[in-house]
Protein backbone atom coordinates (compact mmCIF):
# COMPACT_ATOMS: atom_id res chain seq x y z
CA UNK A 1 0.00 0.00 0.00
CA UNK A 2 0.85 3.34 -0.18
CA UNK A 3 0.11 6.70 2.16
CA UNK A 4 -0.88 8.67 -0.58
CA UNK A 5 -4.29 6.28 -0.91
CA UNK A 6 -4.92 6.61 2.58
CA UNK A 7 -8.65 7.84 3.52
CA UNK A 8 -10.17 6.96 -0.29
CA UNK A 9 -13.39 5.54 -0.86
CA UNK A 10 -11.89 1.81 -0.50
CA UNK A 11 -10.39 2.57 3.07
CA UNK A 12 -14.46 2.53 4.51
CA UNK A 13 -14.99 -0.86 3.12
CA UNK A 14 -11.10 -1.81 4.59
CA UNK A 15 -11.59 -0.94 7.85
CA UNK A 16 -15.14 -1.03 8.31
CA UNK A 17 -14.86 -4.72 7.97
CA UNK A 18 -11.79 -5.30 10.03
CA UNK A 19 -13.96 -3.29 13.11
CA UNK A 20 -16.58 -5.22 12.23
CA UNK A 21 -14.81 -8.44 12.58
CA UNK A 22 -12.87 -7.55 15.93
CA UNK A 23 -15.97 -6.29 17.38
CA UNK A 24 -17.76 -9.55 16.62
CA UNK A 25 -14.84 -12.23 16.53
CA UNK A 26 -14.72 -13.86 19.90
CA UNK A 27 -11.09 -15.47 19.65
CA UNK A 28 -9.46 -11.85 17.99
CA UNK A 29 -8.67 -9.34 20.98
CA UNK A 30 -6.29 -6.85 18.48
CA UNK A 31 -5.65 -6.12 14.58
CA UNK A 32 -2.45 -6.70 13.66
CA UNK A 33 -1.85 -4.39 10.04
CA UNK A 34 1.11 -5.12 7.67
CA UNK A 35 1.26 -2.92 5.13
CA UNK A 36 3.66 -3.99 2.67
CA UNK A 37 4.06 -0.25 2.70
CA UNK A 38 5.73 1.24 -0.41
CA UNK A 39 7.00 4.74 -1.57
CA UNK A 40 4.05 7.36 -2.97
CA UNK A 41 4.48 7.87 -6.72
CA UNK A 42 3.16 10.13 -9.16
CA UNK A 43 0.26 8.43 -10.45
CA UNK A 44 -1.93 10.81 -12.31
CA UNK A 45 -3.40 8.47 -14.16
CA UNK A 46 -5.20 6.53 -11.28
CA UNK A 47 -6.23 9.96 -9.61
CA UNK A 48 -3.31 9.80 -7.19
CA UNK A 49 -5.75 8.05 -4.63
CA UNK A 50 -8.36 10.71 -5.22
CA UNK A 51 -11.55 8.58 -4.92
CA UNK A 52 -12.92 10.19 -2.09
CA UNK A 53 -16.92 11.26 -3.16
CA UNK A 54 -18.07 9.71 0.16
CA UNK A 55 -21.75 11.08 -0.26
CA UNK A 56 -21.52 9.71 -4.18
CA UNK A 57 -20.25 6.25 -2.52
CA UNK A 58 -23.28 6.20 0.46
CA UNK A 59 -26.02 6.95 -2.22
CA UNK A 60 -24.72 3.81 -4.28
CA UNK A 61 -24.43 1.49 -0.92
CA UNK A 62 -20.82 1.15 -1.07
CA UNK A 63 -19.60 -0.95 1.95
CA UNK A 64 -18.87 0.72 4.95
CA UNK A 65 -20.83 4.07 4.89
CA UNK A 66 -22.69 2.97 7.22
CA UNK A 67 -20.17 3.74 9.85
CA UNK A 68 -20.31 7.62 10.53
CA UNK A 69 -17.54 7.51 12.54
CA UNK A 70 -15.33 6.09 10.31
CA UNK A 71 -16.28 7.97 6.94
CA UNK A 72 -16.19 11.29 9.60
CA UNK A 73 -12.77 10.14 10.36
CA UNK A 74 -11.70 9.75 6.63
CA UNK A 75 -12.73 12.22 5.19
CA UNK A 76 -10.49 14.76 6.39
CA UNK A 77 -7.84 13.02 4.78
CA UNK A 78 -9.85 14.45 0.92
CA UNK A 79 -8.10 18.03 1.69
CA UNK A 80 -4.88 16.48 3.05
CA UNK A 81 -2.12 16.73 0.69
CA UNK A 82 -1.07 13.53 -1.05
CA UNK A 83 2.52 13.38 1.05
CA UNK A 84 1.12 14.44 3.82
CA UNK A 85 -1.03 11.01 4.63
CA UNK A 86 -0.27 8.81 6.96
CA UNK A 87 -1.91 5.69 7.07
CA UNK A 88 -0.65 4.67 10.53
CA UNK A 89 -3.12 7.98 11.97
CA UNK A 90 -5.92 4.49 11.84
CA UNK A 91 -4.13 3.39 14.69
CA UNK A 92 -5.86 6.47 16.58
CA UNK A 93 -9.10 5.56 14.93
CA UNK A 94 -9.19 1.55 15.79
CA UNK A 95 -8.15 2.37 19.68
CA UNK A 96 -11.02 5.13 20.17
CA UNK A 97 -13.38 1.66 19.18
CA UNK A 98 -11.58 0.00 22.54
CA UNK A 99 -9.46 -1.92 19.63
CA UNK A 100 -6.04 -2.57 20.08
CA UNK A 101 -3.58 -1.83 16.64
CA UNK A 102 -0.57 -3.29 16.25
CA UNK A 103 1.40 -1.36 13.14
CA UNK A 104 4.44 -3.34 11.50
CA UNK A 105 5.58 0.08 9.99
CA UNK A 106 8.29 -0.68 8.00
CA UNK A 107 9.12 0.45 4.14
CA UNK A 108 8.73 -2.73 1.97
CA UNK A 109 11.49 -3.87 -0.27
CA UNK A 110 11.28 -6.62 -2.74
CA UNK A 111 15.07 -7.80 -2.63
CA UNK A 112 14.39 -8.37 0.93
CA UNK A 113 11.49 -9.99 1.26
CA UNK A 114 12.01 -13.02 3.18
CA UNK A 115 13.41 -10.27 6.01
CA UNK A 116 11.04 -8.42 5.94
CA UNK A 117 8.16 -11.08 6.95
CA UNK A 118 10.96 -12.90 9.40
CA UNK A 119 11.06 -9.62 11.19
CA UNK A 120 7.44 -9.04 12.18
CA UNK A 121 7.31 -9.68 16.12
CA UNK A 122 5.88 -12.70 17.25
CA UNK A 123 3.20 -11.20 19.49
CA UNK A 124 2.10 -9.48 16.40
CA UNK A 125 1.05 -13.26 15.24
CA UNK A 126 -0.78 -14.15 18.49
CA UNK A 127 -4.49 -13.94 18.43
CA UNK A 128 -5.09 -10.98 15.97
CA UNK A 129 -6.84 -10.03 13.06
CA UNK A 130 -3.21 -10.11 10.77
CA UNK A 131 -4.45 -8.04 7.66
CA UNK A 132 -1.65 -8.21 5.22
CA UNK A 133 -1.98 -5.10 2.82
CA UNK A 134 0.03 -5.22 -0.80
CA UNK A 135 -0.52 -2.72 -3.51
CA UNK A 136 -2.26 -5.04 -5.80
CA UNK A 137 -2.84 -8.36 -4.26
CA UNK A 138 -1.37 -12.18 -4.41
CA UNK A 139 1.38 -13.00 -6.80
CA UNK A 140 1.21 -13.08 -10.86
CA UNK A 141 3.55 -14.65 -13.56
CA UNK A 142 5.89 -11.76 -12.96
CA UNK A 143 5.43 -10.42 -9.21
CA UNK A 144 6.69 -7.00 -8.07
CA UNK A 145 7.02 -5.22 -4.46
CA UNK A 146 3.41 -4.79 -4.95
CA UNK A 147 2.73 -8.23 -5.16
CA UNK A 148 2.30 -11.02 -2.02
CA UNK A 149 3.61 -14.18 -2.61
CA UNK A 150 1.62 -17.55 -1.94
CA UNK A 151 4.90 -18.32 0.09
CA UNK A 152 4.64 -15.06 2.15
CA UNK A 153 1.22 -16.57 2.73
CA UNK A 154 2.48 -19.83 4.01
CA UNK A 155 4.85 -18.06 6.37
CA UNK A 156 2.49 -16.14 7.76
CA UNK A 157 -0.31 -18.70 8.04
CA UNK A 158 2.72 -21.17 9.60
CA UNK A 159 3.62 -18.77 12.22
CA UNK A 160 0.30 -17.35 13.59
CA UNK A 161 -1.20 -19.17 16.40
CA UNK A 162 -4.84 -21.23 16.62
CA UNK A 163 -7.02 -18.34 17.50
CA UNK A 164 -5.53 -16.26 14.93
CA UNK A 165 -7.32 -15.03 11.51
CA UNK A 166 -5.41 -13.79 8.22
CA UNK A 167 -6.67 -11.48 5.95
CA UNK A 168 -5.21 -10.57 2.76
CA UNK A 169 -6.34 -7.76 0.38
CA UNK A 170 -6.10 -8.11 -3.89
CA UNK A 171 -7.71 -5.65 -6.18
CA UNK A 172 -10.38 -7.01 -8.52
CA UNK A 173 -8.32 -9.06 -11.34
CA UNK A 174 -8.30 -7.29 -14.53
CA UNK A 175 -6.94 -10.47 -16.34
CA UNK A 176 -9.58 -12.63 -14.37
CA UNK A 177 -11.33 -14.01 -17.53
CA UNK A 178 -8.15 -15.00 -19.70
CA UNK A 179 -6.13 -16.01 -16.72
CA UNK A 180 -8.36 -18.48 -14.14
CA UNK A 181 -5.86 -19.08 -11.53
CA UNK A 182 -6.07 -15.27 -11.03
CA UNK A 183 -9.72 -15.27 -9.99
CA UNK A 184 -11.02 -14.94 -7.04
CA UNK A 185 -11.83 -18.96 -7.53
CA UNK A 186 -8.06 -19.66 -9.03
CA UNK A 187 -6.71 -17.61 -6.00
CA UNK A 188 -8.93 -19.61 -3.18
CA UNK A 189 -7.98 -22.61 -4.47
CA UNK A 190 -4.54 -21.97 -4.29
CA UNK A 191 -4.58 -20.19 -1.38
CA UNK A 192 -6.55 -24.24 0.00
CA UNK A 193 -3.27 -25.74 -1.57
CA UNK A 194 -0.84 -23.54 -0.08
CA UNK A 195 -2.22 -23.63 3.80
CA UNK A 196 -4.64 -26.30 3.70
CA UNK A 197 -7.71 -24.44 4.30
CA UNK A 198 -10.31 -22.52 1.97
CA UNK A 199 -10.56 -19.28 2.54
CA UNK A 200 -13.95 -17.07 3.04
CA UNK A 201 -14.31 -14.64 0.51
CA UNK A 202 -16.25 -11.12 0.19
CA UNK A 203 -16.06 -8.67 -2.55
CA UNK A 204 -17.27 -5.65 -4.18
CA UNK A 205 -16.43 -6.42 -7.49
CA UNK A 206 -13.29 -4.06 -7.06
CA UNK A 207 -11.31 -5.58 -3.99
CA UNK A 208 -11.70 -8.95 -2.56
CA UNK A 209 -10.51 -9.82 0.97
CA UNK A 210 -9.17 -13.23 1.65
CA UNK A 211 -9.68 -14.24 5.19
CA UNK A 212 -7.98 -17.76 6.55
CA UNK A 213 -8.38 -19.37 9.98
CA UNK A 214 -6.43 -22.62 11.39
CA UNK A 215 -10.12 -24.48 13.36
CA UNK A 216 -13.48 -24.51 12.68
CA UNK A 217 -14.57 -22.01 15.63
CA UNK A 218 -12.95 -19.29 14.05
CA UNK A 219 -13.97 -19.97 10.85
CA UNK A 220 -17.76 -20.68 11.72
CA UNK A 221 -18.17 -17.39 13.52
CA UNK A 222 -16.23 -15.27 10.48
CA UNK A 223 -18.88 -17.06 8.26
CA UNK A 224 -21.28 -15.96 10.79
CA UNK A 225 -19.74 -12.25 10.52
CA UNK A 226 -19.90 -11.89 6.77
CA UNK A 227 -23.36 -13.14 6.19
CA UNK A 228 -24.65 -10.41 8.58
CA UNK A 229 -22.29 -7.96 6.98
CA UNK A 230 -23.78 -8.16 3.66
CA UNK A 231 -27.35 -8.19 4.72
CA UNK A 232 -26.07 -4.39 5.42
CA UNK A 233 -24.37 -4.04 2.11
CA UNK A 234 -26.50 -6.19 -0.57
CA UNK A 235 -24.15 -5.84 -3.38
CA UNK A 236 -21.56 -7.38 -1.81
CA UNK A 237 -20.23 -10.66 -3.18
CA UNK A 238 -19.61 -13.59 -0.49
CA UNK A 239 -17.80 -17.19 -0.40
CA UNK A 240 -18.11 -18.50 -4.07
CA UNK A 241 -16.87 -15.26 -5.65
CA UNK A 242 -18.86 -14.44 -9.32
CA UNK A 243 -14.94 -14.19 -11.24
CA UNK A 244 -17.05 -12.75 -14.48
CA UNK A 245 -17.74 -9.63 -12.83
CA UNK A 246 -21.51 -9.89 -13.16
């Protein structure tokens, strides 16, 4: 991810659902966020993180408008200049809910990958919400720093403990209809081959979450969590994820 994104329409849906979660989640007592944070860069072209019509995005049900407090909170960030954001000021937010944050807030370098995930404290692995954050989402043919690789995955999956829950953001798959394994179905399955367990899925048809559990308690009560979440948002997308976009 990157801090000049921070506070955009996509953030409400982010961390609406991660509150939602913690609040409801018996066996998470914290969120644990790492950001695969990487440098700001002039990208005119994508609106430099400028999708921030929050009144546009609550007339058209987007997911977490429900949640004044949180769309109060990031909206202020619309007049913030671009290198100003700072995506760690959620910490604030998340901890005036009564939710503990733990922020692994550390730049993200591709030639040192395998140091960078070794280096995330333990405690940051025991009974959280982990919510792994990379610019686009889980590996391709030819992965970059904004990529997460099915054997970061593993690691992370590996070292968390029982009561633990991973959650891993992508962006909706452009290439999702001539490449399968790239769909939200092609990335599930692999995701069931790489940790052993399939993961629960939601999606707005332009980010997908990714959430894995090691036991069924967990996992029944995150099913649980999601259901109820999208009987507040009805276009959301859960478990068997439409990968034609329709």
């Amino acid at each position: 991810m990157k801090n000049q994104y921070f506070g955009d329409v996509r953030d409400l849906f982010k961390y609406d659902l991660i509150q939602r979660i913690l609040k409801e989640l018996s066996s998470s007592q914290r969120f644990t966020f790492i950001p695969m944070l990487t440098k700001n860069e002039n990208d005119s072209k994508r609106g430099e993180g400028n999708k921030r019509d929050f009144d546009n995005a609550k007339k058209n049900g987007k997911p977490g408008t429900n949640n004044g407090k949180l769309t109060e909170f990031l909206s202020k960030y619309k007049e913030t200049d671009r290198d100003e954001r700072d995506f760690t000021a959620i910490k604030n937010y998340f901890e005036a809910q009564g939710i503990w944050a733990d922020i692994y807030n550390e730049y993200f370098d591709d030639m040192k990958r395998g140091e960078y995930f070794k280096n995330i404290p333990g405690a940051y692995l025991h009974n959280p919400l982990i919510f792994v954050d990379p610019d686009i989402g889980l590996q391709i043919k030819k992965s970059t720093e904004k990529h997460l690789l099915y054997w970061d995955v593993k690691y992370l999956y590996d070292r968390m403990d029982e009561s633990s829950t991973l959650m891993i953001y992508q962006h909706f798959p452009r290439a999702r209809r001539k490449h399968k394994e790239y769909s939200p179905e092609g990335r599930s399955n692999k995701l069931k081959e790489e940790t052993g367990n399939l993961p629960i899925c939601i999606s707005d048809n332009e980010i997908i979450f990714f959430l894995l559990t090691k036991n069924d308690g967990p996992e029944k009560q995150l099913k649980e969590i999601i259901s109820r979440y999208k009987g507040d948002y009805k276009k959301l997308i859960i478990g068997n994820v439409n990968y034609n976009g329709t």
